[in-house]
N, C-alpha and C. Protein backbone atom coordinates (compact mmCIF):
# COMPACT_ATOMS: atom_id res chain seq x y z
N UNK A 1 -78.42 -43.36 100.45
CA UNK A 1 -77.81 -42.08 100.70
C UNK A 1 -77.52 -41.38 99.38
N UNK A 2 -78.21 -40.11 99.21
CA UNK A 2 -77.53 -38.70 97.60
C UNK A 2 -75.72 -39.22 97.78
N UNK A 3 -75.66 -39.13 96.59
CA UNK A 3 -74.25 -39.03 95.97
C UNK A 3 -74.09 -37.51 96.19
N UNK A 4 -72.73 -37.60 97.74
CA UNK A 4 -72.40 -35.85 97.58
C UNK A 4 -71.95 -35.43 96.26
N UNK A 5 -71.38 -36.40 95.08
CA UNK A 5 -70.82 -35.55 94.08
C UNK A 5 -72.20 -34.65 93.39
N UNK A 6 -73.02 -35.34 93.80
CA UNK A 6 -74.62 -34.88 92.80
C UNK A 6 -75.25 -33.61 93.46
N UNK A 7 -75.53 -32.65 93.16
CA UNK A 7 -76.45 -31.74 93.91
C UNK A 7 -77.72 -31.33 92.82
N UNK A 8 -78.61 -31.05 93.37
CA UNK A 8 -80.08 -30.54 92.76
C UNK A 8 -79.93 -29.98 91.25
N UNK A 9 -79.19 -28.80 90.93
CA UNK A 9 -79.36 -28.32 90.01
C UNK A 9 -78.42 -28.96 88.90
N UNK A 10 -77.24 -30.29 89.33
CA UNK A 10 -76.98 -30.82 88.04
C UNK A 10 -78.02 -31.68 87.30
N UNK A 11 -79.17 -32.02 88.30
CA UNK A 11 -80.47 -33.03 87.55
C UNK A 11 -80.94 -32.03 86.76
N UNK A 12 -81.48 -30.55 86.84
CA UNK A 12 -82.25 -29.61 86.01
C UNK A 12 -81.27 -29.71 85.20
N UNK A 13 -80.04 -29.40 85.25
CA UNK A 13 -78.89 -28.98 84.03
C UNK A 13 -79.13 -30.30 82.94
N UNK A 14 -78.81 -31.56 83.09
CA UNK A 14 -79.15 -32.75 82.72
C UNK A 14 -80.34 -32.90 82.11
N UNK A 15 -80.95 -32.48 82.87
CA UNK A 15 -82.50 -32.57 81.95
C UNK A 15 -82.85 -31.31 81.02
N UNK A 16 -82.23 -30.12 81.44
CA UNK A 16 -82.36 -29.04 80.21
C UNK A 16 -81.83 -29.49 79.08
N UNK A 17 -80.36 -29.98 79.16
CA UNK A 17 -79.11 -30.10 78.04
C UNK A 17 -80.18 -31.59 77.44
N UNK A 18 -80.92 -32.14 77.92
CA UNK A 18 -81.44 -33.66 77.07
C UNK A 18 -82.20 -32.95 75.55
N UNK A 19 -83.08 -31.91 76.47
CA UNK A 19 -83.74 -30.93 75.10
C UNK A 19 -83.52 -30.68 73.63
N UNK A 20 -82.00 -30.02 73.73
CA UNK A 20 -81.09 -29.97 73.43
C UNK A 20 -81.27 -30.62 71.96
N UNK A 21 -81.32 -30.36 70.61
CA UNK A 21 -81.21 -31.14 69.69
C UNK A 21 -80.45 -31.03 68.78
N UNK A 22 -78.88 -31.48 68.30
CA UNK A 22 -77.85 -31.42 67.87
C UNK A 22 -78.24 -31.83 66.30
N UNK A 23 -77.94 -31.00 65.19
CA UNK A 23 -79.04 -31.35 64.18
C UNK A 23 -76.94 -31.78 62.99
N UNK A 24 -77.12 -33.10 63.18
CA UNK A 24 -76.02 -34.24 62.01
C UNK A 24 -76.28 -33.50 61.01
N UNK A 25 -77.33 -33.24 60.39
CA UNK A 25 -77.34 -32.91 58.68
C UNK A 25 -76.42 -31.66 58.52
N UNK A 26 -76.37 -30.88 59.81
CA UNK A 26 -76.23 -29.12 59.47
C UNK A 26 -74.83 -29.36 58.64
N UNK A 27 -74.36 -28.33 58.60
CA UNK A 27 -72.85 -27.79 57.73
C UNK A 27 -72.13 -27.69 58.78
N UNK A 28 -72.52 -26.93 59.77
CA UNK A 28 -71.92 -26.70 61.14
C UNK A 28 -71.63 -28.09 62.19
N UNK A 29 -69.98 -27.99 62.23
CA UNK A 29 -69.88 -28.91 62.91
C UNK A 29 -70.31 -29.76 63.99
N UNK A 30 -70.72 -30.75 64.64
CA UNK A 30 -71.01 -30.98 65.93
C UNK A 30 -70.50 -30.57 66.86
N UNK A 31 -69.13 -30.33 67.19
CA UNK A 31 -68.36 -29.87 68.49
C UNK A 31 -68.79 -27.96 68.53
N UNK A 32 -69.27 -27.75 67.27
CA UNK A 32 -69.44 -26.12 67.21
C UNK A 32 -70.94 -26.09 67.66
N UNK A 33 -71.78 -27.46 67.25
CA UNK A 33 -73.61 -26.89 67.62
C UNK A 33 -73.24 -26.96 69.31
N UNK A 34 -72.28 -28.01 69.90
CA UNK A 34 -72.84 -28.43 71.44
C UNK A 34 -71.80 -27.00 71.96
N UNK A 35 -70.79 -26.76 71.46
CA UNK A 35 -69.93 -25.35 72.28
C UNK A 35 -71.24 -24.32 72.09
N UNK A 36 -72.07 -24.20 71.01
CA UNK A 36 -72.71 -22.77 71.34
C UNK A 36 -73.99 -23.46 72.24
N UNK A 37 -74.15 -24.60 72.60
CA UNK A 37 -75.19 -24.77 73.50
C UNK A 37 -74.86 -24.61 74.40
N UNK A 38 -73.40 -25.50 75.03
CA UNK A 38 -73.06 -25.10 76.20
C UNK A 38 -72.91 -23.61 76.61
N UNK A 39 -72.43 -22.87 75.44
CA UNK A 39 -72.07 -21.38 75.54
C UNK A 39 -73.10 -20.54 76.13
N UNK A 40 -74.63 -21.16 75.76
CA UNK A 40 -76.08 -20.71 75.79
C UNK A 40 -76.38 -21.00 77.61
N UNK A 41 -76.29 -22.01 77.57
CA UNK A 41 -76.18 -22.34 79.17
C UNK A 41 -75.01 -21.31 80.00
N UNK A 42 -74.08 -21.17 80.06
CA UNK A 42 -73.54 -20.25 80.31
C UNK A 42 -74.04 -18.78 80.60
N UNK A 43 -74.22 -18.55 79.34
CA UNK A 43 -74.84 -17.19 78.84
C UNK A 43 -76.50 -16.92 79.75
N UNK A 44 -77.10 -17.82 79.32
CA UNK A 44 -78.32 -18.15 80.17
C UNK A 44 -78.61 -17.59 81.25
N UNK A 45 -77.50 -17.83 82.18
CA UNK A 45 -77.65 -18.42 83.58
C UNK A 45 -77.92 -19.75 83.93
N UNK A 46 -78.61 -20.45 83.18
CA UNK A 46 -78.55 -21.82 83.64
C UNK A 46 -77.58 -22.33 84.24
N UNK A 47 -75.98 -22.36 83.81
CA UNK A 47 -75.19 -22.30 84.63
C UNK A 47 -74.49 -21.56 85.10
N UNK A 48 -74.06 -21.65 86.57
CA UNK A 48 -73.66 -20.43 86.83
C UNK A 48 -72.23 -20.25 87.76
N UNK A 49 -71.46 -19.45 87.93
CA UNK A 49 -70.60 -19.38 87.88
C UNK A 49 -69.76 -20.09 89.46
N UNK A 50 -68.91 -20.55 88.75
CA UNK A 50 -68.18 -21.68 90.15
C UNK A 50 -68.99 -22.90 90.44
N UNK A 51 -69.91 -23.26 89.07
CA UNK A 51 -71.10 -24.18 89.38
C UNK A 51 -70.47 -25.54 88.20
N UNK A 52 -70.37 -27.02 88.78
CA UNK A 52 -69.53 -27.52 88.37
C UNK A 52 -70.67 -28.25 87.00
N UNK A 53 -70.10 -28.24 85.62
CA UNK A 53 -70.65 -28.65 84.70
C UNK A 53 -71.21 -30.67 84.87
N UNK A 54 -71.91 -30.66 84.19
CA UNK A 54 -71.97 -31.96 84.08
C UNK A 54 -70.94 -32.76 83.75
N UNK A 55 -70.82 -33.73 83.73
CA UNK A 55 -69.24 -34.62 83.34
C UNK A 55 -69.43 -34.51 82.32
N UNK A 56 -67.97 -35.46 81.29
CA UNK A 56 -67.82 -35.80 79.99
C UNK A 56 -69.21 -36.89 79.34
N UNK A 57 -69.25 -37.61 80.21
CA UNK A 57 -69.92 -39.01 80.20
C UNK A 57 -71.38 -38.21 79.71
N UNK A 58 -71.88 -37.59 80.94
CA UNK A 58 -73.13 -37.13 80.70
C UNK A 58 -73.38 -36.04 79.96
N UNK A 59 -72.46 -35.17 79.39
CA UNK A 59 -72.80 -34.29 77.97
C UNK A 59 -73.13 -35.19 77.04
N UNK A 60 -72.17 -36.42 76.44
CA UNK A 60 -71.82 -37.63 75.48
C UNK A 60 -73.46 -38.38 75.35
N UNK A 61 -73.93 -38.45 76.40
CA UNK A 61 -75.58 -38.84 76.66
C UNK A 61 -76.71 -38.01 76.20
N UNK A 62 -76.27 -36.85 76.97
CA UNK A 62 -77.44 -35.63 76.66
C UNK A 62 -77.37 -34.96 75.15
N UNK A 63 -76.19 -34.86 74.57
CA UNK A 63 -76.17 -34.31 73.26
C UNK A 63 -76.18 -35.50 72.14
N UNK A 64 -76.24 -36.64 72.61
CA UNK A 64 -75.80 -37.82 71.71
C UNK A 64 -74.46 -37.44 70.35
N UNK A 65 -73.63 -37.14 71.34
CA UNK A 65 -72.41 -36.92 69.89
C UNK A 65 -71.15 -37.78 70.81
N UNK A 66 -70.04 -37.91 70.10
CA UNK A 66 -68.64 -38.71 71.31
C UNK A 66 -68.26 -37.57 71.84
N UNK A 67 -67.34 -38.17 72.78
CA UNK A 67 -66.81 -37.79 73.46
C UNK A 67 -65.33 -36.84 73.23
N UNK A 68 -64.94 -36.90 71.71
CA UNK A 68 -64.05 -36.06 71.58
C UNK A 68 -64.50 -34.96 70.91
N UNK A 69 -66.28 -34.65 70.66
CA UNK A 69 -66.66 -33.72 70.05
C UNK A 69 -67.25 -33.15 71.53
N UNK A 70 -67.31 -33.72 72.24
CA UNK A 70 -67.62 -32.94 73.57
C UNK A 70 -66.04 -32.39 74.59
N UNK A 71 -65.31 -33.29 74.40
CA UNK A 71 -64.53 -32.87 74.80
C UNK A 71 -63.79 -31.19 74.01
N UNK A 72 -63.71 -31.54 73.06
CA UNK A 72 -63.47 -30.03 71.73
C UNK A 72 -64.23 -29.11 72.03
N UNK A 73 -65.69 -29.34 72.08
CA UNK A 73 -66.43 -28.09 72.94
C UNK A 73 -65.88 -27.41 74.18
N UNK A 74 -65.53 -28.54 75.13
CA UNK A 74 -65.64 -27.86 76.42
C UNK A 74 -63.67 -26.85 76.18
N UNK A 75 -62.73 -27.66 75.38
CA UNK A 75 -61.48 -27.25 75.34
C UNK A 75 -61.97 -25.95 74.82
N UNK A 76 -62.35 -25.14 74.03
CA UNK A 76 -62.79 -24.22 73.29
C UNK A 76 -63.56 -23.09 74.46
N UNK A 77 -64.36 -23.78 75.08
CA UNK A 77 -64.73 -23.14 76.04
C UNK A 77 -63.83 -22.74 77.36
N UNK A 78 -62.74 -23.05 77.31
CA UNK A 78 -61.69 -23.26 78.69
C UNK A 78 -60.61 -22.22 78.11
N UNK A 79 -60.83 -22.25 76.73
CA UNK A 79 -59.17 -21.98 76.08
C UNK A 79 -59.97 -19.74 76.06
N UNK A 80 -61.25 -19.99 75.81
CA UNK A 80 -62.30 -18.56 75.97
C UNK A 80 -61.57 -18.13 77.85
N UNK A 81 -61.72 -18.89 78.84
CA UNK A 81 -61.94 -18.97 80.18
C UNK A 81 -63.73 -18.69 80.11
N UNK A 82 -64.70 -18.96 79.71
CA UNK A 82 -65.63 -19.58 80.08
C UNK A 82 -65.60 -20.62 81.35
N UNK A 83 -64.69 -21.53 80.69
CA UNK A 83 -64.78 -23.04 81.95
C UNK A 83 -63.70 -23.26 82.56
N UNK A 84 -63.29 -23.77 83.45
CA UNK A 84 -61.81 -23.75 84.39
C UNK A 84 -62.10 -25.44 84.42
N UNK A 85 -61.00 -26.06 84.21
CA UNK A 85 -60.76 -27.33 84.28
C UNK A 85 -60.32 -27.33 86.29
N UNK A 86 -60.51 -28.30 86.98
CA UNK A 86 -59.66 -28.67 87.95
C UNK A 86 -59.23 -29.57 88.09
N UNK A 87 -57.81 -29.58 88.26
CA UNK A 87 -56.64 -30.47 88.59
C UNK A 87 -57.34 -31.83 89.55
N UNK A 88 -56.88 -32.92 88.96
CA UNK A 88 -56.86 -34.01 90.01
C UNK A 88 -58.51 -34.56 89.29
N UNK A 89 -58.57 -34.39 88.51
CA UNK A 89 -60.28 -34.69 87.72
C UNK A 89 -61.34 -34.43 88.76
N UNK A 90 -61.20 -32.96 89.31
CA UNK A 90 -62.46 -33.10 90.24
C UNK A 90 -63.43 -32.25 89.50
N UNK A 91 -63.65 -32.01 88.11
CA UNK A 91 -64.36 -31.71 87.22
C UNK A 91 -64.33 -29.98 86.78
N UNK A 92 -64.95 -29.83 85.95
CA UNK A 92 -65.31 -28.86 85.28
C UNK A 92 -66.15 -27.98 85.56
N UNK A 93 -65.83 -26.51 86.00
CA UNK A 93 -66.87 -25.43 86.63
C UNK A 93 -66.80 -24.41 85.44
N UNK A 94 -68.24 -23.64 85.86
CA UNK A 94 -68.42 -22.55 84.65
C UNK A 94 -67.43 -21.30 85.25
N UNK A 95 -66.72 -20.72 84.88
CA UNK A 95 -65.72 -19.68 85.21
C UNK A 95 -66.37 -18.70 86.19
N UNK A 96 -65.18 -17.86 86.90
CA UNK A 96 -66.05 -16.80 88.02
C UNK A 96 -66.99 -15.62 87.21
N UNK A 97 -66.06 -15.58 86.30
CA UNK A 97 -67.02 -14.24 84.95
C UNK A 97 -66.37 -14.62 83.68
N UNK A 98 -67.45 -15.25 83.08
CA UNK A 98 -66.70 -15.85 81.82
C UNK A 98 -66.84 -14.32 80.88
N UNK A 99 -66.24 -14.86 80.01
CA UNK A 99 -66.59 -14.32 78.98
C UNK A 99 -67.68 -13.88 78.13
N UNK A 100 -67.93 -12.71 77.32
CA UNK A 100 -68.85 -12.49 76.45
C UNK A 100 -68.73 -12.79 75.22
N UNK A 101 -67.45 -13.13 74.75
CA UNK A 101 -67.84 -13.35 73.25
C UNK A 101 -66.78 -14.37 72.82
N UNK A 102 -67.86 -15.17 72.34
CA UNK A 102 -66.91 -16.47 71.48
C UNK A 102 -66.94 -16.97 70.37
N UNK A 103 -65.52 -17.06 70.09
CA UNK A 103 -64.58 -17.27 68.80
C UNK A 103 -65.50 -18.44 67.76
N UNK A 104 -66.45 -19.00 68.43
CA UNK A 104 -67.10 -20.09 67.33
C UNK A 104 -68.51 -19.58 67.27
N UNK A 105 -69.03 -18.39 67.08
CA UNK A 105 -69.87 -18.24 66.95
C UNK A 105 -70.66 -18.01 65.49
C-alpha cells in the first residue's frame, strides 16, 4: 500500500532537488546556496503553494549538506513567509503567496 504521507509530485520534487549541485569551494555559504535553491523552487513553480516541502531528512540527502544548514535555509525561508511551518511536525508547506524578494540573495 502508497504511504498516504507520499503523493506524486514529492518524488518529481526529490528528484529535481537531487540535480541540484551545492558547490563547498564557493565563498557563499551552504545554508545561502540551498535557501536560494529552495527559493528557485518556490519561485519556479515547482513548488507550489499549500504544497508540503520535502522533509528535513530528505533535503539533508538531496543537497548533501547537514541538517542544520538545511534547517537555516528553510528558517530563513519561514522568517520571509515563503514557508509556514505546521504545528505538531506535520511538516513544512510552501506559503499561500510567498514572497518576492529575499533577504539572502
Amino acid at each position: 500500500m502508497a504511504d498516504p504521507e507520499r503523493s506524486p509530485w514529492q518524488k518529481e520534487i526529490k528528484e529535481s532537488i537531487a540535480l541540484t549541485m551545492i558547490d563547498r569551494f564557493s565563498n557563499i555559504p551552504l545554508y545561502v546556496q540551498v535557501y536560494r535553491e529552495m527559493r528557485s523552487n518556490i519561485e519556479s513553480g515547482r513548488w507550489l503553494p499549500k504544497q508540503r516541502i520535502p522533509s528535513e531528512s530528505e533535503l539533508v540527502e538531496a543537497y548533501g549538506v547537514s541538517r542544520i544548514t538545511v534547517r537555516r535555509a528553510i528558517d530563513e525561508l519561514v522568517k520571509e513567509g515563503a514557508l509556514v511551518r505546521e504545528k505538531g511536525g506535520q511538516g513544512t508547506f510552501v506559503a499561500r503567496r510567498s514572497t518576492r524578494t529575499g533577504s539572502l540573495r
